[in-house]
ModelCIF file with pLDDT and N, C-alpha, C, O atoms, coordinates in Angstrom:
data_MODEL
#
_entry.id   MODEL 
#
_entity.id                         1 
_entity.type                       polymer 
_entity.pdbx_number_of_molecules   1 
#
_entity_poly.entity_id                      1 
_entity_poly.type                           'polypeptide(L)' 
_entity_poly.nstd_linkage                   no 
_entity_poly.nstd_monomer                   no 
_entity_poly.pdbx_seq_one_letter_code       
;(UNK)(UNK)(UNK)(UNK)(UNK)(UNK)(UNK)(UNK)(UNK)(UNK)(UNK)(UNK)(UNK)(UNK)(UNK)(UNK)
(UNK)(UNK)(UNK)(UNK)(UNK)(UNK)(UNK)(UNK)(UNK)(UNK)(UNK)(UNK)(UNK)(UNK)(UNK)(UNK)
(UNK)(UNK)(UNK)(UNK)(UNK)(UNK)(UNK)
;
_entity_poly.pdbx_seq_one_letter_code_can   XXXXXXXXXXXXXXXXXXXXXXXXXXXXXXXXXXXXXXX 
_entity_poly.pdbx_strand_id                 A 
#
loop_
_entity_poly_seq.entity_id 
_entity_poly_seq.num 
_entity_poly_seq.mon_id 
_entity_poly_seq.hetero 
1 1  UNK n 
1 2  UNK n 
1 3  UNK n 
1 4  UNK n 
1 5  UNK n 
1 6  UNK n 
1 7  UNK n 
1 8  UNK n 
1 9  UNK n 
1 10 UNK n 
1 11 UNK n 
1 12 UNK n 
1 13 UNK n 
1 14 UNK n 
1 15 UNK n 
1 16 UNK n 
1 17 UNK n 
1 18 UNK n 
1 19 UNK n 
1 20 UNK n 
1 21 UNK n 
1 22 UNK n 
1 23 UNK n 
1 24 UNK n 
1 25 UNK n 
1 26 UNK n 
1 27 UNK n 
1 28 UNK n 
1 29 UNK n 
1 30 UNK n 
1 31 UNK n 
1 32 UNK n 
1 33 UNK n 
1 34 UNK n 
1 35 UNK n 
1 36 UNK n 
1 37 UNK n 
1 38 UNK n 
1 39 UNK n 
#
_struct_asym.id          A 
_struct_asym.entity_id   1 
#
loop_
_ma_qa_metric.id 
_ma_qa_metric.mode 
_ma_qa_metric.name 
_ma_qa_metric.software_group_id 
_ma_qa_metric.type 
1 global pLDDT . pLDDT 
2 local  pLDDT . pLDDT 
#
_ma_qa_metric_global.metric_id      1 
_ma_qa_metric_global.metric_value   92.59 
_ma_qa_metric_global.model_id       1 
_ma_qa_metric_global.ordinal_id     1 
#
loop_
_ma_qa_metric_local.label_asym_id 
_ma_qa_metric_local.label_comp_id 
_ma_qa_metric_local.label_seq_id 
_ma_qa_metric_local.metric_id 
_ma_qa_metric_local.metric_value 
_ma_qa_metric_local.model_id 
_ma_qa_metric_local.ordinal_id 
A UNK 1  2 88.00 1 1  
A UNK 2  2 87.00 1 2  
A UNK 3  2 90.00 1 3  
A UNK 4  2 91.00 1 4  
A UNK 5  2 92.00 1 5  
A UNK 6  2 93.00 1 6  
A UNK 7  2 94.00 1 7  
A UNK 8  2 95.00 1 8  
A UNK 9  2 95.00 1 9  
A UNK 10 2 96.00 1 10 
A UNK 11 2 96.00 1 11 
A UNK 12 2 96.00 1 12 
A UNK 13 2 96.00 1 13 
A UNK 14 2 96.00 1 14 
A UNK 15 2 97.00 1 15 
A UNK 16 2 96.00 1 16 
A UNK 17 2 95.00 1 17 
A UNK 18 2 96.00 1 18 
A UNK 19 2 96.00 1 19 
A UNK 20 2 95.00 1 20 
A UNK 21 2 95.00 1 21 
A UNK 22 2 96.00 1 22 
A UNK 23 2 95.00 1 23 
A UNK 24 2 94.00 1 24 
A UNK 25 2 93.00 1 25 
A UNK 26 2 94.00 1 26 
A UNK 27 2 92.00 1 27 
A UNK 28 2 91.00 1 28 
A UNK 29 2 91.00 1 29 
A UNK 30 2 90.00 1 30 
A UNK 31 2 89.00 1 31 
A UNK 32 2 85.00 1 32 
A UNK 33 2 84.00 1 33 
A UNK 34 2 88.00 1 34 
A UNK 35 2 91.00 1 35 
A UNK 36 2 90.00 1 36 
A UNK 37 2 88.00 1 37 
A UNK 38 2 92.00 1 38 
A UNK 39 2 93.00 1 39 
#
loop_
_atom_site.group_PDB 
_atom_site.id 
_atom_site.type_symbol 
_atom_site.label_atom_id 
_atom_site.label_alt_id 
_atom_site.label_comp_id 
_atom_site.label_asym_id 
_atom_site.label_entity_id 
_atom_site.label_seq_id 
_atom_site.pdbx_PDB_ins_code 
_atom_site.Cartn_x 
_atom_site.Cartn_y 
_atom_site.Cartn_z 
_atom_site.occupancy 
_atom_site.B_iso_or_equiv 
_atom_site.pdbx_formal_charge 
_atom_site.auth_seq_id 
_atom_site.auth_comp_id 
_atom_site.auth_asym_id 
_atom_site.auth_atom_id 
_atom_site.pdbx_PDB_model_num 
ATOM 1   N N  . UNK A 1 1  ? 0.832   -1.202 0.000   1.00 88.00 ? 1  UNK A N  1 
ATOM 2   C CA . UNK A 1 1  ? 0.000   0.000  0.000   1.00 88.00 ? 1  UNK A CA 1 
ATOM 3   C C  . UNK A 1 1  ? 0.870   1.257  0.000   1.00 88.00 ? 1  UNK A C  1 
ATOM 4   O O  . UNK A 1 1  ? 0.476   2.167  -0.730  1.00 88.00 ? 1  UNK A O  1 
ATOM 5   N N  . UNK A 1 2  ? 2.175   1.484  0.819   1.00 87.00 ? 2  UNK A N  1 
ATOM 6   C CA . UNK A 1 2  ? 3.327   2.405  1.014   1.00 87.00 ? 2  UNK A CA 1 
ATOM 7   C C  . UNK A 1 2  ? 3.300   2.559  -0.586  1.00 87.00 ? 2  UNK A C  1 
ATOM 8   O O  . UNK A 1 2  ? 2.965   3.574  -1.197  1.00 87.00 ? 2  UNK A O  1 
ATOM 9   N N  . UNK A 1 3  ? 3.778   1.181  -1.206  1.00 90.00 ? 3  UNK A N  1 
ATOM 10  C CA . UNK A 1 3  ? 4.495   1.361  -2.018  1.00 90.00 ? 3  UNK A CA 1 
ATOM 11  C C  . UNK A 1 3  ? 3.380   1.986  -3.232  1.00 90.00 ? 3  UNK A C  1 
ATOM 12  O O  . UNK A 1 3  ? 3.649   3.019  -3.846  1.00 90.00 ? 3  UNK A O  1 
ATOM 13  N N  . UNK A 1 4  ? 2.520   1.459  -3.393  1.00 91.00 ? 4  UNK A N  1 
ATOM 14  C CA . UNK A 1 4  ? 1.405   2.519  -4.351  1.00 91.00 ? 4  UNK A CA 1 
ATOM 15  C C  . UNK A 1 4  ? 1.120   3.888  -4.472  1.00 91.00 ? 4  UNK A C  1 
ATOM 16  O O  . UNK A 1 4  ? 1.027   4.720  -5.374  1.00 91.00 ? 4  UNK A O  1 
ATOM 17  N N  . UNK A 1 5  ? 0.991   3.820  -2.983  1.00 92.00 ? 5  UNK A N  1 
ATOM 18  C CA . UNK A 1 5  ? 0.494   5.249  -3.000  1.00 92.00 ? 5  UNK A CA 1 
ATOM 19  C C  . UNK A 1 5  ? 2.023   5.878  -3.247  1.00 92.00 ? 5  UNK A C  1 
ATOM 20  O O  . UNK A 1 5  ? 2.224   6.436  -4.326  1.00 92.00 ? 5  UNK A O  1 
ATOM 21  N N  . UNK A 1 6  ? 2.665   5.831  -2.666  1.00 93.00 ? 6  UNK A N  1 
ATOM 22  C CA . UNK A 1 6  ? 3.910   6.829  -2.574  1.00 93.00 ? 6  UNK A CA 1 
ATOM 23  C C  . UNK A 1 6  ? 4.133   7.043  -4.033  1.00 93.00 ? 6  UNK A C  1 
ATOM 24  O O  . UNK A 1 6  ? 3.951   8.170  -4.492  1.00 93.00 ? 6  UNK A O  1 
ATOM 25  N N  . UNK A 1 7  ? 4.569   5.907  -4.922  1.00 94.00 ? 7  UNK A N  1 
ATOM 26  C CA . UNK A 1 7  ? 4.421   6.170  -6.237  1.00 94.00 ? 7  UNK A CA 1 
ATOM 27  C C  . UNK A 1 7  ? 3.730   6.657  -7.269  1.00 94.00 ? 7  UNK A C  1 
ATOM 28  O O  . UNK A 1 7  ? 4.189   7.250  -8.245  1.00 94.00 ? 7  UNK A O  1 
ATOM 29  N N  . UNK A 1 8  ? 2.600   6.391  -7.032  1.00 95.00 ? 8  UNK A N  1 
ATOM 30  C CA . UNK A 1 8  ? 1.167   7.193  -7.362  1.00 95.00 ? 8  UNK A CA 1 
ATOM 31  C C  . UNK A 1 8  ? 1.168   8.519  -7.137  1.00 95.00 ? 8  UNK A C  1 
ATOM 32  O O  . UNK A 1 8  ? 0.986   9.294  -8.076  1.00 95.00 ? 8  UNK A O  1 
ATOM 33  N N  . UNK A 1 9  ? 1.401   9.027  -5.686  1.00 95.00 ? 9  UNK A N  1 
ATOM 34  C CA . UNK A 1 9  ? 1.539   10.757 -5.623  1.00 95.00 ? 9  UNK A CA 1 
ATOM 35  C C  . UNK A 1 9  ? 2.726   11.472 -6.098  1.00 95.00 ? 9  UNK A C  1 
ATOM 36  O O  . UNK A 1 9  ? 2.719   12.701 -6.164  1.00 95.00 ? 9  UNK A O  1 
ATOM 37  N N  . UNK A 1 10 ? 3.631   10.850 -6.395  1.00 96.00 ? 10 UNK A N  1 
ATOM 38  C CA . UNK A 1 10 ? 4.962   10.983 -7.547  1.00 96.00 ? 10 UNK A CA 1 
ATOM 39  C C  . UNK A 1 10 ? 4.546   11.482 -8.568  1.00 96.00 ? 10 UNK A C  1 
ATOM 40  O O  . UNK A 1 10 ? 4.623   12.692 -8.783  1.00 96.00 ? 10 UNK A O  1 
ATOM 41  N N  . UNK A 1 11 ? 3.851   10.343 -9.662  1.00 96.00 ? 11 UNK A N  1 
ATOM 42  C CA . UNK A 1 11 ? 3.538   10.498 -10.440 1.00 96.00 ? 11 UNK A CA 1 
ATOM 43  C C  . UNK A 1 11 ? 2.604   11.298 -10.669 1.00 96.00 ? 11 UNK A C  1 
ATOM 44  O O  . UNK A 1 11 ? 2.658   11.819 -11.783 1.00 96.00 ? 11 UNK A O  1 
ATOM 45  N N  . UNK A 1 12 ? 1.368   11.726 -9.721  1.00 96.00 ? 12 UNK A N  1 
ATOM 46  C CA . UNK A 1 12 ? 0.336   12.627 -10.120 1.00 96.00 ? 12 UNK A CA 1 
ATOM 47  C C  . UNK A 1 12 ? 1.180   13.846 -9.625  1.00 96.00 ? 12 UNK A C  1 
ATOM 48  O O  . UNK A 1 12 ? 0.608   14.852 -10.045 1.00 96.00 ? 12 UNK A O  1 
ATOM 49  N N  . UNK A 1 13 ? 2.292   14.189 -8.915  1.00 96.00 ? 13 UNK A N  1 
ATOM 50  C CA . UNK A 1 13 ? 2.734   15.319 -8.438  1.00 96.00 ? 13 UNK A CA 1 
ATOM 51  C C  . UNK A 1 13 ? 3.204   16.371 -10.120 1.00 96.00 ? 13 UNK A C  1 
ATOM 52  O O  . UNK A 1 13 ? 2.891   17.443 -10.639 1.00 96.00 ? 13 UNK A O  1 
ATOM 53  N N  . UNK A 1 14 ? 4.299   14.950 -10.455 1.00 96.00 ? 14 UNK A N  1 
ATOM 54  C CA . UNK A 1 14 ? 4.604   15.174 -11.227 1.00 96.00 ? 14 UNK A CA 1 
ATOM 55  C C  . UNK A 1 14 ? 4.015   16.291 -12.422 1.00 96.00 ? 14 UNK A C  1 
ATOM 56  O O  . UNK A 1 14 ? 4.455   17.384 -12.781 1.00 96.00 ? 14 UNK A O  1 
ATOM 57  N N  . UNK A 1 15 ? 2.906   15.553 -12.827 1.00 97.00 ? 15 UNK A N  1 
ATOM 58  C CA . UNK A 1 15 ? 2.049   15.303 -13.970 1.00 97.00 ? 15 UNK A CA 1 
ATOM 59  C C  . UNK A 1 15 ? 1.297   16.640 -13.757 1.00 97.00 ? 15 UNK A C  1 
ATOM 60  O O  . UNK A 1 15 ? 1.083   17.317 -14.763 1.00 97.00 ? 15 UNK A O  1 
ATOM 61  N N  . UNK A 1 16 ? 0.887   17.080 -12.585 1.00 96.00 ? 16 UNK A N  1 
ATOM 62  C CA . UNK A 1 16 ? 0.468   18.604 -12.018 1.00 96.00 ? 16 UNK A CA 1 
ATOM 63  C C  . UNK A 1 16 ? 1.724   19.497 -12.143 1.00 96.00 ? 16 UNK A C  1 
ATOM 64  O O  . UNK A 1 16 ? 1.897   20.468 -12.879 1.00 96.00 ? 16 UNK A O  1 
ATOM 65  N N  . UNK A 1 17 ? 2.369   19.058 -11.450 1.00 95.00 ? 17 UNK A N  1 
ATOM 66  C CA . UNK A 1 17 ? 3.801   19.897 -11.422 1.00 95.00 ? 17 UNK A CA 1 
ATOM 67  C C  . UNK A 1 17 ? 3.535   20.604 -13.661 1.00 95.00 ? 17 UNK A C  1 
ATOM 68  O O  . UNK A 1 17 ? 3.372   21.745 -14.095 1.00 95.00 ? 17 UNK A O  1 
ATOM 69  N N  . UNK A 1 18 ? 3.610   19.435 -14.302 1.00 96.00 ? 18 UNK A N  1 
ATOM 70  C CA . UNK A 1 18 ? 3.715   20.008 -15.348 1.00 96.00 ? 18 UNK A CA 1 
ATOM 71  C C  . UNK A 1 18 ? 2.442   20.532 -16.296 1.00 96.00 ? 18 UNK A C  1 
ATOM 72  O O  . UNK A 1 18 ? 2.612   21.425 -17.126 1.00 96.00 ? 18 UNK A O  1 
ATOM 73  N N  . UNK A 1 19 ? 1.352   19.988 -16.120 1.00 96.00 ? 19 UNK A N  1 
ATOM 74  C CA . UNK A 1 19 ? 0.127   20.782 -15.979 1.00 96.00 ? 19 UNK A CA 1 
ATOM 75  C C  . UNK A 1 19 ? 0.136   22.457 -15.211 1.00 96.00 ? 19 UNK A C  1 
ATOM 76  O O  . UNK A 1 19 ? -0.465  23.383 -15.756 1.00 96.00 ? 19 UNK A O  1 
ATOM 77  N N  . UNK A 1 20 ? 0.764   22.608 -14.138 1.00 95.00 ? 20 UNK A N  1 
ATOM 78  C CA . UNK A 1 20 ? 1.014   23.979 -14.110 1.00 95.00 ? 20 UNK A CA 1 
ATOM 79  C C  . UNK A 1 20 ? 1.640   24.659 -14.638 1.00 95.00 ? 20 UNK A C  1 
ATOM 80  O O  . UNK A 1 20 ? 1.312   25.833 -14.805 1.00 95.00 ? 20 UNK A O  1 
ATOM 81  N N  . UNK A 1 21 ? 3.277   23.916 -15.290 1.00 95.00 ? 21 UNK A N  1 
ATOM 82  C CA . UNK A 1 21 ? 4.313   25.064 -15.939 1.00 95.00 ? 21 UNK A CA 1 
ATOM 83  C C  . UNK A 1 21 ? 3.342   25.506 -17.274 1.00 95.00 ? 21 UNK A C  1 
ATOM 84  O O  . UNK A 1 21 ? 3.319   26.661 -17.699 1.00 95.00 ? 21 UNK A O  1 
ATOM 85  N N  . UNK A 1 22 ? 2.161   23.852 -18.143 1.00 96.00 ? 22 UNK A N  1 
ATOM 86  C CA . UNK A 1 22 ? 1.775   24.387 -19.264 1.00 96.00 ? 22 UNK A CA 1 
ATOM 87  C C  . UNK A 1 22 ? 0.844   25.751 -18.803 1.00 96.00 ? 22 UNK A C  1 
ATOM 88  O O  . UNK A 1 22 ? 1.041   26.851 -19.317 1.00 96.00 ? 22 UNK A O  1 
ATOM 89  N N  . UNK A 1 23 ? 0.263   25.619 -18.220 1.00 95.00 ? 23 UNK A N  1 
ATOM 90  C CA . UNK A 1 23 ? -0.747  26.943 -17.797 1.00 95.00 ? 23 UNK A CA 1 
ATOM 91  C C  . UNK A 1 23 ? -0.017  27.912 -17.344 1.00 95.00 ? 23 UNK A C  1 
ATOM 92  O O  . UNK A 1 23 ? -0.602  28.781 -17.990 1.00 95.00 ? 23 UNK A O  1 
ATOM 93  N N  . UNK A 1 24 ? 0.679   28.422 -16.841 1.00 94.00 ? 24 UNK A N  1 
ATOM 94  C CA . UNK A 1 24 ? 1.341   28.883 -16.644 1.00 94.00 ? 24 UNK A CA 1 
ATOM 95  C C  . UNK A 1 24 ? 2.052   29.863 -18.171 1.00 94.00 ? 24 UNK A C  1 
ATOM 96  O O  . UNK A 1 24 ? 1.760   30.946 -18.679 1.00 94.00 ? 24 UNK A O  1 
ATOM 97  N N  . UNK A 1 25 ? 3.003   28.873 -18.455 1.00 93.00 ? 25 UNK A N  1 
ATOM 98  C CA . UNK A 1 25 ? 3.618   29.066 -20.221 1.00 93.00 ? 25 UNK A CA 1 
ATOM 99  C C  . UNK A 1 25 ? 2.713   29.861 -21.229 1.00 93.00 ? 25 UNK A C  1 
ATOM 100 O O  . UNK A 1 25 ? 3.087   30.593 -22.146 1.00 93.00 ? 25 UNK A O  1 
ATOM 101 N N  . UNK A 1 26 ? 1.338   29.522 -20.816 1.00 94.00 ? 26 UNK A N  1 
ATOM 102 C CA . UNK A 1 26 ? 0.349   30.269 -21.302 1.00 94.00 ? 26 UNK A CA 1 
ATOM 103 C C  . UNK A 1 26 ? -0.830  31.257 -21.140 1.00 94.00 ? 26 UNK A C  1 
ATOM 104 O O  . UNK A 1 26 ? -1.827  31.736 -21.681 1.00 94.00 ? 26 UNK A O  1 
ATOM 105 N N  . UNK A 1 27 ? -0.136  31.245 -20.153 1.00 92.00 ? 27 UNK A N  1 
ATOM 106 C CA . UNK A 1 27 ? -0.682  32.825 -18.769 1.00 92.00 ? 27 UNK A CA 1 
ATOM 107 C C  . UNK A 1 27 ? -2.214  32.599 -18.859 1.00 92.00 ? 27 UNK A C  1 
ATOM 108 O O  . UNK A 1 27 ? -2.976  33.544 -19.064 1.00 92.00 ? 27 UNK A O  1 
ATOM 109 N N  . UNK A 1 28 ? -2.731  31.076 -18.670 1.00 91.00 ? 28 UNK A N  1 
ATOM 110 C CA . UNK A 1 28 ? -4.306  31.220 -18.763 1.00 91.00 ? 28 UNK A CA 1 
ATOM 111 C C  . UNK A 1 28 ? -4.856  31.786 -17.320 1.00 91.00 ? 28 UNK A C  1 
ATOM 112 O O  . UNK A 1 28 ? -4.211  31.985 -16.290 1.00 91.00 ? 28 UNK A O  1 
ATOM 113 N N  . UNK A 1 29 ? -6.547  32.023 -17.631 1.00 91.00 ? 29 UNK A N  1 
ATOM 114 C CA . UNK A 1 29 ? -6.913  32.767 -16.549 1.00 91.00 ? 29 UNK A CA 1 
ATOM 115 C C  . UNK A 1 29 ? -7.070  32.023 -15.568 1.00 91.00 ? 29 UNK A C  1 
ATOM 116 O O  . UNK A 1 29 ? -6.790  30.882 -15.935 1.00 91.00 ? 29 UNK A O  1 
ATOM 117 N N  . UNK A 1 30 ? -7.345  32.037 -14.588 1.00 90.00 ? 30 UNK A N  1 
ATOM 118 C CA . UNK A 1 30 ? -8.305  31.826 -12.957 1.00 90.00 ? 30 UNK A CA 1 
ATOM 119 C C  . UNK A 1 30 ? -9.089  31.421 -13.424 1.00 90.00 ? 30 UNK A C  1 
ATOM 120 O O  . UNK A 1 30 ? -9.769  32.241 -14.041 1.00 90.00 ? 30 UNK A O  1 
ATOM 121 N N  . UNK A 1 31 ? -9.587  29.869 -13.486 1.00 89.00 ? 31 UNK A N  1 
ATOM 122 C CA . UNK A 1 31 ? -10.880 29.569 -13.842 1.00 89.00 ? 31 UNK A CA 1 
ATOM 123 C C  . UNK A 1 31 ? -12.139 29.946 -12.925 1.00 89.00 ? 31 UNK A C  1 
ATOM 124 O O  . UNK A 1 31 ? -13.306 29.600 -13.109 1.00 89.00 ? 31 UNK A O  1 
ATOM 125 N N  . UNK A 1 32 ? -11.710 30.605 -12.066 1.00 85.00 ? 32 UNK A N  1 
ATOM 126 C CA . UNK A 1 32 ? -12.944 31.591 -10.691 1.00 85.00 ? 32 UNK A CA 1 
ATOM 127 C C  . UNK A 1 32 ? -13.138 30.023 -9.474  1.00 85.00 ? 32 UNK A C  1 
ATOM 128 O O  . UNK A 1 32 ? -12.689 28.880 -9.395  1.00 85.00 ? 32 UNK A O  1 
ATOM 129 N N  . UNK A 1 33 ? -14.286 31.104 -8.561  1.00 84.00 ? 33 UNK A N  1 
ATOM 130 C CA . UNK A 1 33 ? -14.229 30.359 -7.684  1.00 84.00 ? 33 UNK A CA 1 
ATOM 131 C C  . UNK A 1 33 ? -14.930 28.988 -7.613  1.00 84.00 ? 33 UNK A C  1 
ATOM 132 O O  . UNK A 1 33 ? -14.650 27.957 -7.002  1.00 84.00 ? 33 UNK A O  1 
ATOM 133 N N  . UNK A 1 34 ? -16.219 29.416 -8.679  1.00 88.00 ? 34 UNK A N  1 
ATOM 134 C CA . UNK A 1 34 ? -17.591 28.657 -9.168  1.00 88.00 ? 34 UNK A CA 1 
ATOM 135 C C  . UNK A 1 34 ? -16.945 27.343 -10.073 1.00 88.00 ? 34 UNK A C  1 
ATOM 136 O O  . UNK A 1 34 ? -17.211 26.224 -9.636  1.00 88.00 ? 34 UNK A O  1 
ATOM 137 N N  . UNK A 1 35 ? -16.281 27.417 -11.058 1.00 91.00 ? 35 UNK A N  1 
ATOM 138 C CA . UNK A 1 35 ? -15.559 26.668 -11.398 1.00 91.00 ? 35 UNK A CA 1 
ATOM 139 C C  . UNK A 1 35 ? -14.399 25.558 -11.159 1.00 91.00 ? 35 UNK A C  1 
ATOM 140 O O  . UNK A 1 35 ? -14.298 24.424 -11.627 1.00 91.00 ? 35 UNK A O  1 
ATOM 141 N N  . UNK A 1 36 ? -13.390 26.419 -10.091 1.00 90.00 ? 36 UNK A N  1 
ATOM 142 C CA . UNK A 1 36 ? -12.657 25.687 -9.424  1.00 90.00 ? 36 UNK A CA 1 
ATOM 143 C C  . UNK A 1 36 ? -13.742 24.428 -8.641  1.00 90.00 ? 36 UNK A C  1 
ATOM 144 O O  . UNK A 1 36 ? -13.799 23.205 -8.770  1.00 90.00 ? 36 UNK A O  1 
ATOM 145 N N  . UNK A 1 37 ? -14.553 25.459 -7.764  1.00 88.00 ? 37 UNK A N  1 
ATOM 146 C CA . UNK A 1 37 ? -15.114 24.385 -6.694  1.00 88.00 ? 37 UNK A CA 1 
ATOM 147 C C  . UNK A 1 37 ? -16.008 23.227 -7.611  1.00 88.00 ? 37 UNK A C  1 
ATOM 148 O O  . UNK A 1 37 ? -16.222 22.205 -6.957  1.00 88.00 ? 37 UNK A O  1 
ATOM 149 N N  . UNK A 1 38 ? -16.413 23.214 -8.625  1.00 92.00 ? 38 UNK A N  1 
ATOM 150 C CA . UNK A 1 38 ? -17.317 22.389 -9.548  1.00 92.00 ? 38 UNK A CA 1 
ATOM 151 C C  . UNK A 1 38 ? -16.007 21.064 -9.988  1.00 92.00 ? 38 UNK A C  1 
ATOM 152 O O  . UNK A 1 38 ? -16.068 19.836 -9.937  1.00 92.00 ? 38 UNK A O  1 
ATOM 153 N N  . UNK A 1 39 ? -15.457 21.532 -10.197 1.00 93.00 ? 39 UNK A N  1 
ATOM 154 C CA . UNK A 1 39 ? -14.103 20.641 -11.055 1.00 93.00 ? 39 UNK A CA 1 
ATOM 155 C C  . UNK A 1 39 ? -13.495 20.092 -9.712  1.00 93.00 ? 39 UNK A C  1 
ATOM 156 O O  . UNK A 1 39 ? -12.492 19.379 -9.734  1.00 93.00 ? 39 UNK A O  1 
#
């Protein structure tokens, strides 16, 4: 179970980690508050 998860939040860290530089790279907006909390 250690071993899943730990690897698992690696990989999704990751994968966000670079999901932000793309958003970021592309100065998108604040999807707001209504949105965030829906998603």
């Amino acid at each position: 179970l250690f071993r899943n998860t730990y690897t698992l939040l690696a990989m999704t860290m990751a994968f966000s980690a670079l999901v932000a530089f793309v958003s970021m790279s592309m100065n998108l907006p604040y999807p707001g508050i209504i949105v965030t909390l829906v998603g």
